[in-house]
Protein backbone atom coordinates (compact mmCIF):
# COMPACT_ATOMS: atom_id res chain seq x y z
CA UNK A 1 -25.76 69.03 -63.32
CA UNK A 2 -22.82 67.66 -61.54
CA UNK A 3 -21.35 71.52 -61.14
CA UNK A 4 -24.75 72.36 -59.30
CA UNK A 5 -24.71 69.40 -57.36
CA UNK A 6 -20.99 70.08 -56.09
CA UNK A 7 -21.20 73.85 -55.89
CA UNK A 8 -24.69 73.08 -53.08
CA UNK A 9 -22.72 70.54 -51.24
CA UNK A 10 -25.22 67.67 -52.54
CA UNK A 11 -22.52 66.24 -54.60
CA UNK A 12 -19.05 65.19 -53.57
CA UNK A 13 -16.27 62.58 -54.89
CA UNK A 14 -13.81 60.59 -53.12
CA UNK A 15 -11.85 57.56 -52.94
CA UNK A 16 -11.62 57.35 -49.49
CA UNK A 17 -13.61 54.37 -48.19
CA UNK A 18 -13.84 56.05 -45.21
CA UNK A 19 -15.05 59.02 -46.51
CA UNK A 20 -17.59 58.08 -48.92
CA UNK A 21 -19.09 55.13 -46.88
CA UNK A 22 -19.09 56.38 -43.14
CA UNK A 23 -22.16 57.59 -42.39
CA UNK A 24 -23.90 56.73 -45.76
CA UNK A 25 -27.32 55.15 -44.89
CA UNK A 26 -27.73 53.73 -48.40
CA UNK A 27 -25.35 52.96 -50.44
CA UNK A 28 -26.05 52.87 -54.60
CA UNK A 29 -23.55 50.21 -56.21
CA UNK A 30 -23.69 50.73 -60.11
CA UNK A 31 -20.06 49.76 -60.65
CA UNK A 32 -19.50 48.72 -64.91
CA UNK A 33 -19.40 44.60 -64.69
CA UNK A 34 -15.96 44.53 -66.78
CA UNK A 35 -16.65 42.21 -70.11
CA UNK A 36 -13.23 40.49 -71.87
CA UNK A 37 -13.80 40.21 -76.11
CA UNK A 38 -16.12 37.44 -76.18
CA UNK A 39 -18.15 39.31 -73.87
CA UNK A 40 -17.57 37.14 -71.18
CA UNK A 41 -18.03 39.05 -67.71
CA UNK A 42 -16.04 39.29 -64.60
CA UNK A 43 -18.75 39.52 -62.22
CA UNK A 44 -16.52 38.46 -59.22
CA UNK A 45 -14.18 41.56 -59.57
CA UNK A 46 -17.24 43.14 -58.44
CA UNK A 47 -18.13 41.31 -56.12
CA UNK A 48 -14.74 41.23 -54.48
CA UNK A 49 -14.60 44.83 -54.20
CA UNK A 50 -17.85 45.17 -52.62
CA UNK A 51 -17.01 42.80 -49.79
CA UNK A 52 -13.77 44.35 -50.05
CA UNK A 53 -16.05 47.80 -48.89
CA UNK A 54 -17.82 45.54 -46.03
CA UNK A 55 -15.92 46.90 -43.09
CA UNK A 56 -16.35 50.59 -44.36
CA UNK A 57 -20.12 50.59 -44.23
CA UNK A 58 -21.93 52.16 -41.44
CA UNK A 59 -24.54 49.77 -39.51
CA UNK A 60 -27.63 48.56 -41.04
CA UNK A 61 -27.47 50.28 -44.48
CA UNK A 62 -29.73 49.86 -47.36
CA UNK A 63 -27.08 48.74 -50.48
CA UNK A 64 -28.98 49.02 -54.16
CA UNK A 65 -27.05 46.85 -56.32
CA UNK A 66 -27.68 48.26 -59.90
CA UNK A 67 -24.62 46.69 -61.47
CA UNK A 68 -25.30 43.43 -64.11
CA UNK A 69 -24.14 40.67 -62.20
CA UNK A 70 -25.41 37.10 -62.28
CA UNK A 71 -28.76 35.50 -60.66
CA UNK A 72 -28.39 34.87 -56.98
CA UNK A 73 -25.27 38.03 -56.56
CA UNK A 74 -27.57 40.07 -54.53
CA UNK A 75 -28.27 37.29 -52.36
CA UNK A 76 -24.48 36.39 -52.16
CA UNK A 77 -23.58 39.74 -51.33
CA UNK A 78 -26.14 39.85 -48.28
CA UNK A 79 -24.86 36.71 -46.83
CA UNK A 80 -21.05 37.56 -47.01
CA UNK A 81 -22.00 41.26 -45.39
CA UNK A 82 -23.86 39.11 -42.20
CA UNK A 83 -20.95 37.13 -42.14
CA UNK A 84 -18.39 39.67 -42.30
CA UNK A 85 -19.99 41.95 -39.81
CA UNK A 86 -22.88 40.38 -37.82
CA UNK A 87 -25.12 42.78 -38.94
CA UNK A 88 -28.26 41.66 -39.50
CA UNK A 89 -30.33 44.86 -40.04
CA UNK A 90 -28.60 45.83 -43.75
CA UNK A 91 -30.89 45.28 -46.53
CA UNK A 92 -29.48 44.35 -49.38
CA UNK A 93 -32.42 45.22 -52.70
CA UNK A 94 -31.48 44.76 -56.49
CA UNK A 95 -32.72 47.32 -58.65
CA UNK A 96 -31.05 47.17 -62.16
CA UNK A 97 -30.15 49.79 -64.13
CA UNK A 98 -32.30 50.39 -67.47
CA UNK A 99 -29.85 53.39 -68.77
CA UNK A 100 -29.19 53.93 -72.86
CA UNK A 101 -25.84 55.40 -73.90
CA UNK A 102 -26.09 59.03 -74.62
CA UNK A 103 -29.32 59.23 -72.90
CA UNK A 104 -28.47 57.55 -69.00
CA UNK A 105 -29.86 60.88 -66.95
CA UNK A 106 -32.95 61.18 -68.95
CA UNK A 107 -33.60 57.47 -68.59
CA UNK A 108 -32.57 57.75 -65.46
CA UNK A 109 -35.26 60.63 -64.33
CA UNK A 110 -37.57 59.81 -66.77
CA UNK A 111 -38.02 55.78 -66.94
CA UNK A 112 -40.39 53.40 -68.00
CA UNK A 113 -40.94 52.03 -64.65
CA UNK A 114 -38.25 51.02 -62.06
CA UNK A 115 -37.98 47.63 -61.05
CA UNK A 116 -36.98 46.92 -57.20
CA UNK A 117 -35.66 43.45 -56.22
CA UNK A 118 -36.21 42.71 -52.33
CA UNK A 119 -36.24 39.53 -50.21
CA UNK A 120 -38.04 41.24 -47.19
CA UNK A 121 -41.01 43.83 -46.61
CA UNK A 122 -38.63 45.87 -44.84
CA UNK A 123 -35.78 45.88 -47.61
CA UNK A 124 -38.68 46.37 -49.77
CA UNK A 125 -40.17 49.36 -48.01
CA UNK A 126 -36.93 51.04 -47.62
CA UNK A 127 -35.95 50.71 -51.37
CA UNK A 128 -39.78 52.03 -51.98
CA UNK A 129 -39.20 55.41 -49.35
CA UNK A 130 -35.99 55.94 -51.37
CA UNK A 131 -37.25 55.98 -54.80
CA UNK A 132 -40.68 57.72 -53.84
CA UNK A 133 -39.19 60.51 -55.67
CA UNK A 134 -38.98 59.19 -58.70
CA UNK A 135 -42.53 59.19 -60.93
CA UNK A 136 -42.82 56.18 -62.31
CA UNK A 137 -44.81 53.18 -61.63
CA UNK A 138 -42.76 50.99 -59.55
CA UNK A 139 -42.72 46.77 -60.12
CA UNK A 140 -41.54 44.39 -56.99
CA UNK A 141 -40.26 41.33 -57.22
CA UNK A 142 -37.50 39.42 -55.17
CA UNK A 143 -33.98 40.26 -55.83
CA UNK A 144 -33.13 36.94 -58.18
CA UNK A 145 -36.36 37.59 -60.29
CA UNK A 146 -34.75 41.59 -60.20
CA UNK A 147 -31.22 39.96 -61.81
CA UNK A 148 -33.61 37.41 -64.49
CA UNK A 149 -35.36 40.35 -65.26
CA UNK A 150 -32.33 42.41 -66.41
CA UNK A 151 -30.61 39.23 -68.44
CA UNK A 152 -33.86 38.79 -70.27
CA UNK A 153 -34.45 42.15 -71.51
CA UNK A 154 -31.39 42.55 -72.87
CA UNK A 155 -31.41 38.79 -74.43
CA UNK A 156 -34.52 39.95 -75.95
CA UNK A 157 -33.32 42.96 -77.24
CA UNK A 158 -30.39 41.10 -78.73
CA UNK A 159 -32.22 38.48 -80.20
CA UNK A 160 -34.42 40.82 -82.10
CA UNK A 161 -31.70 42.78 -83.44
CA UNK A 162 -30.20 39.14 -84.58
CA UNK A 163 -33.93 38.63 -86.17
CA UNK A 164 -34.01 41.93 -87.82
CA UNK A 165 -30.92 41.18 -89.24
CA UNK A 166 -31.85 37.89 -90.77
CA UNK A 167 -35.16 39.27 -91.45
CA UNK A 168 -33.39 42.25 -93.78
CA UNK A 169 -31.06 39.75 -95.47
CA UNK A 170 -34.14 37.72 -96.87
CA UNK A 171 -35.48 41.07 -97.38
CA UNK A 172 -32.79 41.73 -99.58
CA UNK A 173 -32.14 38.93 -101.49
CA UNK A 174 -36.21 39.21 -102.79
CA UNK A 175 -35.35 42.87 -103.73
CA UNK A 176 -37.81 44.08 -101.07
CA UNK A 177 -37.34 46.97 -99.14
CA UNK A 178 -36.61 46.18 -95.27
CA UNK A 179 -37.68 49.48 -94.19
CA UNK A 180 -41.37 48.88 -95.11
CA UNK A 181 -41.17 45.30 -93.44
CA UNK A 182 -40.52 47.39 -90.48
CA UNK A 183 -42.94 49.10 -90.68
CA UNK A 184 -45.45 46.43 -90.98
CA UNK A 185 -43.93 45.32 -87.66
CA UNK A 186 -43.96 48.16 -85.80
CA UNK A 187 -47.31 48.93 -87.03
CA UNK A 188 -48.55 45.53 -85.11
CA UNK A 189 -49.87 45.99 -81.88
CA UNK A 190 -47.95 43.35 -80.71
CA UNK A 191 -45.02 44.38 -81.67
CA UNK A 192 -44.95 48.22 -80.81
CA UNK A 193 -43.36 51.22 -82.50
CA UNK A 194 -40.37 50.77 -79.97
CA UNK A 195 -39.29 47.48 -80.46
CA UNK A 196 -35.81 46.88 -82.03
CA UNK A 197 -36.90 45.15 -85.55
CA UNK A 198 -34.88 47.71 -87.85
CA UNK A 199 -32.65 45.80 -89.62
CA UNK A 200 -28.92 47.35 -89.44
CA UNK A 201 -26.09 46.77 -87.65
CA UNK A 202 -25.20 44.50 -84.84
CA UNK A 203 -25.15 44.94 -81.63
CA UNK A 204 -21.65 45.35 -80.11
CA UNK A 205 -20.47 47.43 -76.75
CA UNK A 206 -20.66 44.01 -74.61
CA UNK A 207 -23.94 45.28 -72.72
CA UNK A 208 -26.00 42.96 -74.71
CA UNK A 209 -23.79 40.37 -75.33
CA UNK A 210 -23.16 40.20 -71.69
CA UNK A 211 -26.43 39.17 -70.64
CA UNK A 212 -26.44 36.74 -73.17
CA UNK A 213 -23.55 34.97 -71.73
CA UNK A 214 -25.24 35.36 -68.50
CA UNK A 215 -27.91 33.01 -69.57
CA UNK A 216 -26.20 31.48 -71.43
CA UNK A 217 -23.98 29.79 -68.81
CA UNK A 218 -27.71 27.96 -67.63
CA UNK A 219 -27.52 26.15 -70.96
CA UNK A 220 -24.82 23.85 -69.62
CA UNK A 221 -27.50 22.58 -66.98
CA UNK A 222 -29.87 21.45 -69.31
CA UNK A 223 -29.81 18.09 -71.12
CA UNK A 224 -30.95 20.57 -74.25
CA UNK A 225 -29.19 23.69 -73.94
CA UNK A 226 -30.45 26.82 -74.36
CA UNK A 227 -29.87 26.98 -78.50
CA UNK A 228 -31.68 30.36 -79.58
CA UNK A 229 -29.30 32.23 -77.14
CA UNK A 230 -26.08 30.38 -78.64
CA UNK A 231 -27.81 30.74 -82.10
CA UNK A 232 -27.93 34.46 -81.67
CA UNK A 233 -24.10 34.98 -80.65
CA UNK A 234 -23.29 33.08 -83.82
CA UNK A 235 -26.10 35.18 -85.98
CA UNK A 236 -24.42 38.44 -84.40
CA UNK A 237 -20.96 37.68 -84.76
CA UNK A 238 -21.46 36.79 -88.37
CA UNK A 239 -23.34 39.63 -89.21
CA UNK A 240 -20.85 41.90 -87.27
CA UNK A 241 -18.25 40.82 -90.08
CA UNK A 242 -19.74 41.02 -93.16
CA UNK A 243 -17.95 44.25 -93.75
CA UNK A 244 -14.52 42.61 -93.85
CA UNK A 245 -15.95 39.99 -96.59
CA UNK A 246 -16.96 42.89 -98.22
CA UNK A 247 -13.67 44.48 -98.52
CA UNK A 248 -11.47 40.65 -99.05
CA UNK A 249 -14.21 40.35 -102.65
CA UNK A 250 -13.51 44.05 -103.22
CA UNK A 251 -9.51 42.89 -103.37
CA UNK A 252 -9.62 39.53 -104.88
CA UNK A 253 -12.02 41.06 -107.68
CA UNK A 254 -9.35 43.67 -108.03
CA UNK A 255 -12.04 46.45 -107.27
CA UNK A 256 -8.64 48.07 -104.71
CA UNK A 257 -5.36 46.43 -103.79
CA UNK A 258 -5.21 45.87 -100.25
CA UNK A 259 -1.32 47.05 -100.34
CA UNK A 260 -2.20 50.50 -101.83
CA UNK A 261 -6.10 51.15 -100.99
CA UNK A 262 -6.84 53.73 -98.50
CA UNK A 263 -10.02 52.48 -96.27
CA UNK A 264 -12.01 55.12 -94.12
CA UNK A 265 -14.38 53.85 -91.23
CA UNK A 266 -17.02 56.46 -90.65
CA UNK A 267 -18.64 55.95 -86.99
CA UNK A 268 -16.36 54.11 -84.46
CA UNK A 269 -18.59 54.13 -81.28
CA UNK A 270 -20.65 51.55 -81.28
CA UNK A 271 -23.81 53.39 -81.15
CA UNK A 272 -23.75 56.96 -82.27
CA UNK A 273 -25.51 58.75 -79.29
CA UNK A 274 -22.38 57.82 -76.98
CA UNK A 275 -18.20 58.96 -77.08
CA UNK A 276 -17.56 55.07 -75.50
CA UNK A 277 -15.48 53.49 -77.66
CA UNK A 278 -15.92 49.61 -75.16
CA UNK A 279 -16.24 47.05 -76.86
CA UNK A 280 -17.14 48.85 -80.52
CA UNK A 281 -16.92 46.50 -83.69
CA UNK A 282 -15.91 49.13 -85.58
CA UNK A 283 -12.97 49.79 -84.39
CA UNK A 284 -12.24 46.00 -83.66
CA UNK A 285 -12.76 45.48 -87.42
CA UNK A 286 -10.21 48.59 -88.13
CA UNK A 287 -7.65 47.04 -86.23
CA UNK A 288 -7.79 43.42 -88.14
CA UNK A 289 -7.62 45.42 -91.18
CA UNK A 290 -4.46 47.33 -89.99
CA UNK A 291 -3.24 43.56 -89.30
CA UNK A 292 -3.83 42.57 -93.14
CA UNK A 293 -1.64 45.44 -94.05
CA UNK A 294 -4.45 47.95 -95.00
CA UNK A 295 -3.97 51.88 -94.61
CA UNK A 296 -7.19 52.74 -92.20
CA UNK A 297 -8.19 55.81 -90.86
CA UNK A 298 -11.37 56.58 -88.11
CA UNK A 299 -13.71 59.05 -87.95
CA UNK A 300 -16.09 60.88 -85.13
CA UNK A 301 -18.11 63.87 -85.36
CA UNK A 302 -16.55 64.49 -81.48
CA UNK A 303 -14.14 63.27 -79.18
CA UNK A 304 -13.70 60.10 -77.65
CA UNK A 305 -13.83 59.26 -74.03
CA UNK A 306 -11.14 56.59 -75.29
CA UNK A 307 -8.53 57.47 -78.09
CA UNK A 308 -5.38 55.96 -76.90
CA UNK A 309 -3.77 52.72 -79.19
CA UNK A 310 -6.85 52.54 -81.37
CA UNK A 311 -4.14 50.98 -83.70
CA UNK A 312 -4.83 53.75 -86.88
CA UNK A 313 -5.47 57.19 -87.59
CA UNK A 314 -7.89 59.16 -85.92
CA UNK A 315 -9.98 62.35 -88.00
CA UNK A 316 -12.46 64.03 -84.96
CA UNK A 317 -14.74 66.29 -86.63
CA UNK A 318 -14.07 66.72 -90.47
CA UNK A 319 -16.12 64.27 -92.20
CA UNK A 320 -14.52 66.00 -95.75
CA UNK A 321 -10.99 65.49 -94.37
CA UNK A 322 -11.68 62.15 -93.38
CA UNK A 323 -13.16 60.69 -97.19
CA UNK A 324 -10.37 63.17 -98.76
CA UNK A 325 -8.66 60.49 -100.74
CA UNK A 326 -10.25 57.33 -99.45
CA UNK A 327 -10.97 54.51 -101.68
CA UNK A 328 -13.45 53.00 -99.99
CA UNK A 329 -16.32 54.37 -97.03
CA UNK A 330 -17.67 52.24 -94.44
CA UNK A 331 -20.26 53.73 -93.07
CA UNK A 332 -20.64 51.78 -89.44
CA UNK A 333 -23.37 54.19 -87.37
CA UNK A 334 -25.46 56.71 -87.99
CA UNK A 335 -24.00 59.58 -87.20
CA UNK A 336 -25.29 62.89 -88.49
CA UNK A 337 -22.68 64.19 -90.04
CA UNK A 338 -22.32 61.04 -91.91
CA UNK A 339 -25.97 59.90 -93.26
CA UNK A 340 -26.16 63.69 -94.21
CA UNK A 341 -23.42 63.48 -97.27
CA UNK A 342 -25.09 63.98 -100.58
CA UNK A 343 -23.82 62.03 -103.91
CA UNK A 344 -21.74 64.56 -104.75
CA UNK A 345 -19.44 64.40 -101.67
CA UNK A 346 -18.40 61.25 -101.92
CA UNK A 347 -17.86 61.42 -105.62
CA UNK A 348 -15.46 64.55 -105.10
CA UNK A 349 -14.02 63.78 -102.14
CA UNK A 350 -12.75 60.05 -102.82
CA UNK A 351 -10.37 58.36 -104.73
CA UNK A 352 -12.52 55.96 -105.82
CA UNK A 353 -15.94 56.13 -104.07
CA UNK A 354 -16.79 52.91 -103.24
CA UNK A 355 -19.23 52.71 -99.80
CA UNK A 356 -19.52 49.87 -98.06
CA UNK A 357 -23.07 50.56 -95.29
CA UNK A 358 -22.93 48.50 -92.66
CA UNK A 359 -26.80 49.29 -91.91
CA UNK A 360 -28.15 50.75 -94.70
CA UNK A 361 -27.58 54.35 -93.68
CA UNK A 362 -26.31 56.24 -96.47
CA UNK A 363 -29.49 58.37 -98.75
CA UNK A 364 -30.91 56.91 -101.31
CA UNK A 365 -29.53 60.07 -103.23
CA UNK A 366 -26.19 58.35 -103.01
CA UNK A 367 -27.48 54.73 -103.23
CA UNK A 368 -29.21 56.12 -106.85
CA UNK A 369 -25.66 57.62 -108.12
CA UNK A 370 -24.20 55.28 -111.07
CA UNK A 371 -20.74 57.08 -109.85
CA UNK A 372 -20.95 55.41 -106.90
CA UNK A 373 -20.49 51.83 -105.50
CA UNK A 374 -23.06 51.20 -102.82
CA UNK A 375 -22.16 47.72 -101.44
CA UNK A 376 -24.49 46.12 -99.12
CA UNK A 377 -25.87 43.26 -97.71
CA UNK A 378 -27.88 42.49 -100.57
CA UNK A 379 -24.61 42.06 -102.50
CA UNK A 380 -22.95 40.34 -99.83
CA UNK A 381 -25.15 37.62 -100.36
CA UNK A 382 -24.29 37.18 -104.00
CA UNK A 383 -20.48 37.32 -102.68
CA UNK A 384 -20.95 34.59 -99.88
CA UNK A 385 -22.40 32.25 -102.79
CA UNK A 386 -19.23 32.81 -105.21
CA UNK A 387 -16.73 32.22 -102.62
């Protein structure tokens, strides 16, 4: 796509200001809001460069601000270009993105609906000619509803991955099946075949999280708070670590030696459709292992748009090569390759096959093999009331 696009003249790069701005009559901003480890955000790098950009702009453009930023930025941004250049005829419209990893240009020319953030008729009507070509219904709000909009899906989405979770533990710990309580949520009408109620892993990757700082920050204007959203950080983050108490019974039951066992991660983006290694638990949790003194290795089925300083050893491609001699398998995603292995893989391939899954991915062909030590969360629980 982006070779047809350059090779008709449609497409072009720079970073010249004055080359990419002058004469643009709208102007798309979908720059990535950077997040730190605690998935704070630093919206105001963004918005510096933007106003940063002010002087570049040709007159009275139409700017589509797509990038997660607070309630109100769109606004902000609006005033600071009036006051920067007296130009009262830009339009300034929120529209934010709704993109998955691994899947952005089919979401992207194939959404739900598109939701368009203006403070005007005519910032509205411009965003509107724009987008015409895009078939999908269209909703319209004003630009802070645009921003609310964006935090609360992915709050939602977060909090039900939090619920599944919790939902899957109690599952667990009654010996029933979480998969079929799934089902019997999806299956409501209410609820919907799409919604996120699968009880696995975590979310990670700081897109989530992110927004759930974002609203979170309104919780220190209210006398109460805003509890479920700090309650689902702390649900996350807990679950998100469970591995690692996995392994620390696994060495003080003397199951491996810490000093001598050799630990393979399989899956280190944190979703498997992507290469993005930002913000990805697994290979946060990989590196605090390498800090306890524990031989780790990584795998991927490809490369990584990241692979420098990861901290341990890196297999892309050989999922054989990567168990070859492992003690113990984490299985972090659900990659292909990965949820594929039969019984008799791991039992031939490891040292001592052990499997820690993160999300219940493995087959039940492997979970069913007395050679094999499945460990999951339904044991974890039993651990966490030992110790």
């Amino acid at each position: 796509m982006i070779s047809r696009g350059v090779s008709s003249g449609l497409l072009s790069f720079s970073d010249d200001p004055v080359v990419a701005l002058g004469g643009a009559d709208v102007i798309w901003v979908a720059i990535d809001t950077p997040v730190d480890d605690s998935d704070v955000a630093d919206a105001e790098s963004v918005l510096t460069s933007l106003q940063e950009l002010f002087s570049f702009m040709s007159p009275s453009p139409l700017v589509i601000v797509s990038s997660q930023l607070p309630i109100g930025s769109t606004r902000k941004l609006a005033a600071a270009y009036l006051q920067t250049t007296g130009d009262s005829q830009a339009d300034f419209v929120c529209v934010p993105e709704n993109l998955r990893l691994g899947l952005a240009i089919e979401r992207f020319l194939k959404p739900d609906r598109v939701v368009v953030g203006a403070d005007s008729e005519r910032s509205e009507q411009r965003a509107l000619r724009f987008l015409s070509h895009i078939d999908a219904p269209i909703v319209t709000m004003s630009t802070v509803a645009a921003e609310a909009t964006k935090h609360a899906i992915n709050s939602f989405l977060a909090t039900s991955v939090a619920f599944a979770n919790e939902i899957g533990l109690v599952c667990r710990l009654n010996g029933v099946d979480p998969r079929e309580v799934e089902e019997g949520l999806k299956t409501d009408e209410r609820i919907g075949r799409r919604a996120y109620v699968r009880a696995g892993e975590g979310f990670a990757g700081g897109t989530l999280g992110r927004d759930i700082r974002y609203l979170g920050m309104y919780g220190d204007q209210l006398d109460g708070g805003l509890p479920l959203l700090a309650a689902v950080r702390e649900s996350n983050s807990h679950y998100l670590r469970w591995p690692l108490r996995a392994l620390v019974h696994l060495n003080e039951s003397g199951m491996i030696d810490f000093e001598s066992a050799s630990i393979v991660i399989l899956g280190l983006t944190y979703k498997s459709s992507t290469n993005t290694l930002r913000r990805s638990s697994s290979v946060e949790f990989g590196r605090e292992l390498v800090a306890r003194g524990v031989s780790v290795r990584g795998y991927t089925p490809t490369a990584l748009a990241e692979e420098d300083d990861l901290g341990f050893d890196l297999v892309i491609g050989g999922v054989d090569e990567a168990l070859r001699g492992a003690d113990v398998a984490i299985v972090m995603t659900d990659v292909v390759d990965v949820t594929s292995l039969c019984a008799g893989d791991y039992v031939s391939l490891m040292r001592t096959p052990i499997v820690i899954d993160y999300g219940r991915f493995v087959s039940d062909d492997v979970r069913r093999d007395g050679r094999i030590t499945v460990i999951d969360s339904e044991i974890i629980q039993t651990i966490e009331k030992i110790h």
